[in-house]
Protein backbone atom coordinates (compact mmCIF):
# COMPACT_ATOMS: atom_id res chain seq x y z
CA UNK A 1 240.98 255.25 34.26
CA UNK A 2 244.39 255.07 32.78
CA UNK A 3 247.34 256.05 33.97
CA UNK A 4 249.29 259.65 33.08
CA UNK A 5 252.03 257.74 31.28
CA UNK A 6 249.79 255.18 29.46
CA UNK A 7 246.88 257.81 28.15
CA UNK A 8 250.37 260.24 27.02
CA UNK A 9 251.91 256.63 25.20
CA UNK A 10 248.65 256.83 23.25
CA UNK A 11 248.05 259.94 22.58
CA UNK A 12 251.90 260.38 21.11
CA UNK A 13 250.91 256.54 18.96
CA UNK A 14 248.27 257.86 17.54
CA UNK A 15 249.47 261.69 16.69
CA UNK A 16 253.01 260.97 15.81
CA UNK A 17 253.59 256.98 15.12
CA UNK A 18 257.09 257.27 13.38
CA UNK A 19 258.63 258.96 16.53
CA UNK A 20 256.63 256.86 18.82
CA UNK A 21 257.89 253.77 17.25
CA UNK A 22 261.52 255.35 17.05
CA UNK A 23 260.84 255.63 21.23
CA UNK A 24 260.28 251.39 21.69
CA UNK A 25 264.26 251.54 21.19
CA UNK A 26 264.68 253.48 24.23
CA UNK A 27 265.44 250.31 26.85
CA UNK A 28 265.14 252.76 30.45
CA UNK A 29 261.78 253.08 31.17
CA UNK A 30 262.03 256.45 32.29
CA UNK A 31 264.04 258.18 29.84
CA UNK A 32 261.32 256.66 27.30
CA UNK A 33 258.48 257.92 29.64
CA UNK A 34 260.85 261.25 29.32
CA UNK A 35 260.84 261.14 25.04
CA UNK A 36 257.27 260.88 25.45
CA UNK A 37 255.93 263.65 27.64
CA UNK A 38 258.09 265.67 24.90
CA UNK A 39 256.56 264.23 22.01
CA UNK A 40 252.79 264.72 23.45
CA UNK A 41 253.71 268.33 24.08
CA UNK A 42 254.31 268.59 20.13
CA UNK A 43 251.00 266.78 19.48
CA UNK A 44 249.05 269.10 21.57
CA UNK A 45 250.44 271.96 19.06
CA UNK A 46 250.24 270.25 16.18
CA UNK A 47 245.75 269.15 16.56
CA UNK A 48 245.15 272.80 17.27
CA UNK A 49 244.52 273.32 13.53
CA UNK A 50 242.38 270.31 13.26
CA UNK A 51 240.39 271.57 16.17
CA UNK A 52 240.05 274.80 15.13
CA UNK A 53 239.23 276.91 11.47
CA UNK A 54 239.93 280.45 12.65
CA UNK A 55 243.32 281.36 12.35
CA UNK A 56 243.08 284.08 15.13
CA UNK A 57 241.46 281.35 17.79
CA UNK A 58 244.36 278.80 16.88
CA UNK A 59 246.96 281.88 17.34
CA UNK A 60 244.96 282.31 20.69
CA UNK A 61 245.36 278.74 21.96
CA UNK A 62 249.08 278.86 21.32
CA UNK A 63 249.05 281.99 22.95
CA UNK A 64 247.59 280.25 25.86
CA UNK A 65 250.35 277.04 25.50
CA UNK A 66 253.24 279.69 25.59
CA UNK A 67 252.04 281.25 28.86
CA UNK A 68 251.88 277.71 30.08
CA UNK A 69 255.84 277.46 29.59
CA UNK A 70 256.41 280.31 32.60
CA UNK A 71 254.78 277.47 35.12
CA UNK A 72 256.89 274.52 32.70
CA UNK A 73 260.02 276.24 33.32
CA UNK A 74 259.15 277.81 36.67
CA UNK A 75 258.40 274.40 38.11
CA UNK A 76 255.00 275.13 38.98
CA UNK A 77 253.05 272.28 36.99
CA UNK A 78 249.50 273.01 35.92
CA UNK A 79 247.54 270.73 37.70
CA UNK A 80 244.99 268.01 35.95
CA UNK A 81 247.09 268.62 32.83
CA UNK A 82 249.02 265.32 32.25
CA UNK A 83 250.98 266.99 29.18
CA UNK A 84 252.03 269.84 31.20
CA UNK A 85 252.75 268.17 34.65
CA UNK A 86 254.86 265.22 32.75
CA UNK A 87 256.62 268.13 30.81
CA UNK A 88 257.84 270.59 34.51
CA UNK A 89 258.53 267.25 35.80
CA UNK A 90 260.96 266.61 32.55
CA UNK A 91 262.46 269.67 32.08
CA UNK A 92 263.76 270.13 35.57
CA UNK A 93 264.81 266.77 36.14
CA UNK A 94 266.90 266.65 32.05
CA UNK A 95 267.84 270.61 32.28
CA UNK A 96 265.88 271.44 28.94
CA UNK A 97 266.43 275.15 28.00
CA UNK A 98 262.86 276.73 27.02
CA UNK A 99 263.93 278.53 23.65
CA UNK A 100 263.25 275.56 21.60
CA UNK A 101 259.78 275.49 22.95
CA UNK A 102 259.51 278.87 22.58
CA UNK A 103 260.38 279.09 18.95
CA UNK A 104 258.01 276.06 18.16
CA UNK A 105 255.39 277.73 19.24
CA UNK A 106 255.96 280.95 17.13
CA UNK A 107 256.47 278.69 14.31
CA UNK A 108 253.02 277.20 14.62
CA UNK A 109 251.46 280.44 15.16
CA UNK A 110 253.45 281.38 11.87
CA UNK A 111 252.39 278.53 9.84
CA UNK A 112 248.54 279.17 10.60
CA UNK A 113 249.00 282.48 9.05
CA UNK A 114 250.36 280.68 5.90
CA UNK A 115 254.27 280.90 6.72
CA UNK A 116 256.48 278.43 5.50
CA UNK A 117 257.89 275.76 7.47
CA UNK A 118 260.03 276.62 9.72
CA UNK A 119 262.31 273.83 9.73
CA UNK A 120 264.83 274.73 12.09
CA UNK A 121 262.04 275.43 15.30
CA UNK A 122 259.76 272.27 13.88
CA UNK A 123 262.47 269.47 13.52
CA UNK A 124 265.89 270.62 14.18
CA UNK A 125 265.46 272.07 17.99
CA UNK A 126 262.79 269.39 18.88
CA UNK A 127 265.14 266.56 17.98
CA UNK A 128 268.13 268.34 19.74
CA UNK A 129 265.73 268.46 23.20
CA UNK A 130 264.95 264.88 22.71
CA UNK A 131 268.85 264.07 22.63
CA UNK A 132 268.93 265.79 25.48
CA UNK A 133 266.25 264.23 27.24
CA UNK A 134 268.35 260.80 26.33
CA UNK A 135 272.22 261.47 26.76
CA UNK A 136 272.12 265.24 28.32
CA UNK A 137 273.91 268.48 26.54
CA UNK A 138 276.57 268.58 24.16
CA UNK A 139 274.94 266.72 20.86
CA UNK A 140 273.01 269.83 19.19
CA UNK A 141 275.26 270.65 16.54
CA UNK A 142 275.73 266.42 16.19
CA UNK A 143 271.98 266.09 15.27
CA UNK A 144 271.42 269.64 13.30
CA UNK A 145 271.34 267.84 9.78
CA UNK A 146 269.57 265.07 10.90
CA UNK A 147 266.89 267.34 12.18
CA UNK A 148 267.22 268.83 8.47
CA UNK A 149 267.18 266.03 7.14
CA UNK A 150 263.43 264.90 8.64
CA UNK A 151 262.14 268.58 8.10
CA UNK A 152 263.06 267.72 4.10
CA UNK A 153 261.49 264.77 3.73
CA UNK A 154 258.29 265.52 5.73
CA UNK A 155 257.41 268.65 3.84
CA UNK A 156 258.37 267.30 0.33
CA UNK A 157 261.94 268.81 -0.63
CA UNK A 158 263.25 265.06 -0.67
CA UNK A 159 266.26 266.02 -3.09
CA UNK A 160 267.87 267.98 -0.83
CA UNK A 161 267.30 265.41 2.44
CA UNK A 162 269.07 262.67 -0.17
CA UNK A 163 271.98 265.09 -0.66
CA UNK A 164 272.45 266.00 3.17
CA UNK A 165 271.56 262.97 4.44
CA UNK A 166 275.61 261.75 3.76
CA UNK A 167 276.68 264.91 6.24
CA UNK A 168 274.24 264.31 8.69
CA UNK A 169 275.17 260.42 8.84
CA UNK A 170 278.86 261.42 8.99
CA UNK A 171 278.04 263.97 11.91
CA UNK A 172 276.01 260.78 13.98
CA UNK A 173 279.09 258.88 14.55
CA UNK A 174 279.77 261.36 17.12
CA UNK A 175 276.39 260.21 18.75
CA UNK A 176 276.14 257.97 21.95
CA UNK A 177 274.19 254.90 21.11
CA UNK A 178 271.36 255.81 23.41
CA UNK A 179 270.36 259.03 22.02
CA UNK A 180 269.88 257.48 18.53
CA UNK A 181 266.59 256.20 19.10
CA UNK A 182 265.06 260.45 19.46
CA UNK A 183 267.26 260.66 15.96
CA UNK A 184 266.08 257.08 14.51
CA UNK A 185 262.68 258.45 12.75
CA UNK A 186 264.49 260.85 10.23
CA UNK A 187 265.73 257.50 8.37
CA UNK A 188 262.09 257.44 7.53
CA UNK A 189 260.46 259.03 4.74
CA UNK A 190 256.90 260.03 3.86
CA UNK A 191 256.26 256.94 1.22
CA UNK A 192 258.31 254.43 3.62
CA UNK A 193 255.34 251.80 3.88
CA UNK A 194 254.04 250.95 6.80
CA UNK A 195 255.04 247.09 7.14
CA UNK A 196 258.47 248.34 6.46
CA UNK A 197 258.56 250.85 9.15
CA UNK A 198 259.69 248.76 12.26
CA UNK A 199 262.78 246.46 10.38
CA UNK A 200 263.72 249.84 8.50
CA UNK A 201 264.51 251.74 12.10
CA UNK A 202 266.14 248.08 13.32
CA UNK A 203 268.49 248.95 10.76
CA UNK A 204 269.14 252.50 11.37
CA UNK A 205 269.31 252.20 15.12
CA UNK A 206 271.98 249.25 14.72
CA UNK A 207 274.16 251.06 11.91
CA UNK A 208 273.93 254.56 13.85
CA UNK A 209 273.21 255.85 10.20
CA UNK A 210 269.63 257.29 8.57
């Protein structure tokens, strides 16, 4: 049977491969470990649609993954659940505030009752925890465009990601080099082929830029 760490590596590969590629920059083993139990939380939520047709069920099985955050944030793991034991063991060892989590789940609930995007709760405040989770507190407002930035590309508004993508760049020279690898992914866009994924986030984590 795998291990926790090694079934959540592949789960996170195979649900969200830009940011999982993004994470083989990360050199400490733990703090990638870390990136990852925050990543697999995100890929629970986001296979609940594909799992389920019903927008009231899917609402219900968020409903269930917010209740899940009082034990996340209480400290009180939910056992045989490797998502949510890696993610209580993360939060209280990186000090990760739970309204981000919060307001990513109402987003999702939002969006399977035919809500826009809400880019700030699906990109901006999971890339700010995952900064966090790399080089502690004091980069959110450092990230916020680049956050923007992703959320633009990946649901199609690539015109305005081109024209912010200058101020978010300008904003990342105030980043430590070891949080860029949770930032490296927005450089990426939704036509970026596939061979050209790997030597395209070389280049953005050496240049600090997306």
């Amino acid at each position: 049977m795998a291990e926790p760490a090694s079934s959540l590596d592949d789960q996170v590969r195979a649900a969200d491969p830009d940011r999982w590629l993004s994470s083989r920059f990360v050199g400490d083993a733990q703090a990638r470990a870390d990136l990852i139990a925050l990543y697999a939380f995100e890929a629970e939520l986001m296979s609940i649609p594909t799992r389920v047709t019903q927008p009231l069920l899917a609402e219900m099985r968020y409903a269930w993954w917010r209740e899940q955050m009082d034990g996340v944030f209480a400290g009180t793991a939910r056992k045989g659940h490797p998502v949510l034991e890696a993610l209580t063991d993360l939060v209280a060892r990186r000090g990760l505030e739970r309204a981000p989590f919060d307001a990513l789940i109402e987003a999702h609930i939002d969006r399977v009752h035919g809500q826009p995007h809400d880019l700030e709760a699906f990109y901006v405040g999971p890339m700010q925890a995952a900064v966090r989770v790399l080089t502690g507190a004091g980069h959110d407002d450092t990230v916020a465009d680049a956050g923007r930035v992703r959320g633009l590309s990946q649901v199609g508004r690539k015109d305005e990601a081109a024209a912010l993508r200058s101020a978010a760049n300008r904003a990342l020279r105030n980043l430590p080099a070891e949080a860029f690898p949770a930032v490296a992914h927005a450089a990426l866009t939704s036509d970026t082929p596939e061979p050209g994924k790997r030597l395209k986030l070389i280049w953005a984590t050496l240049n600090g830029r997306i």
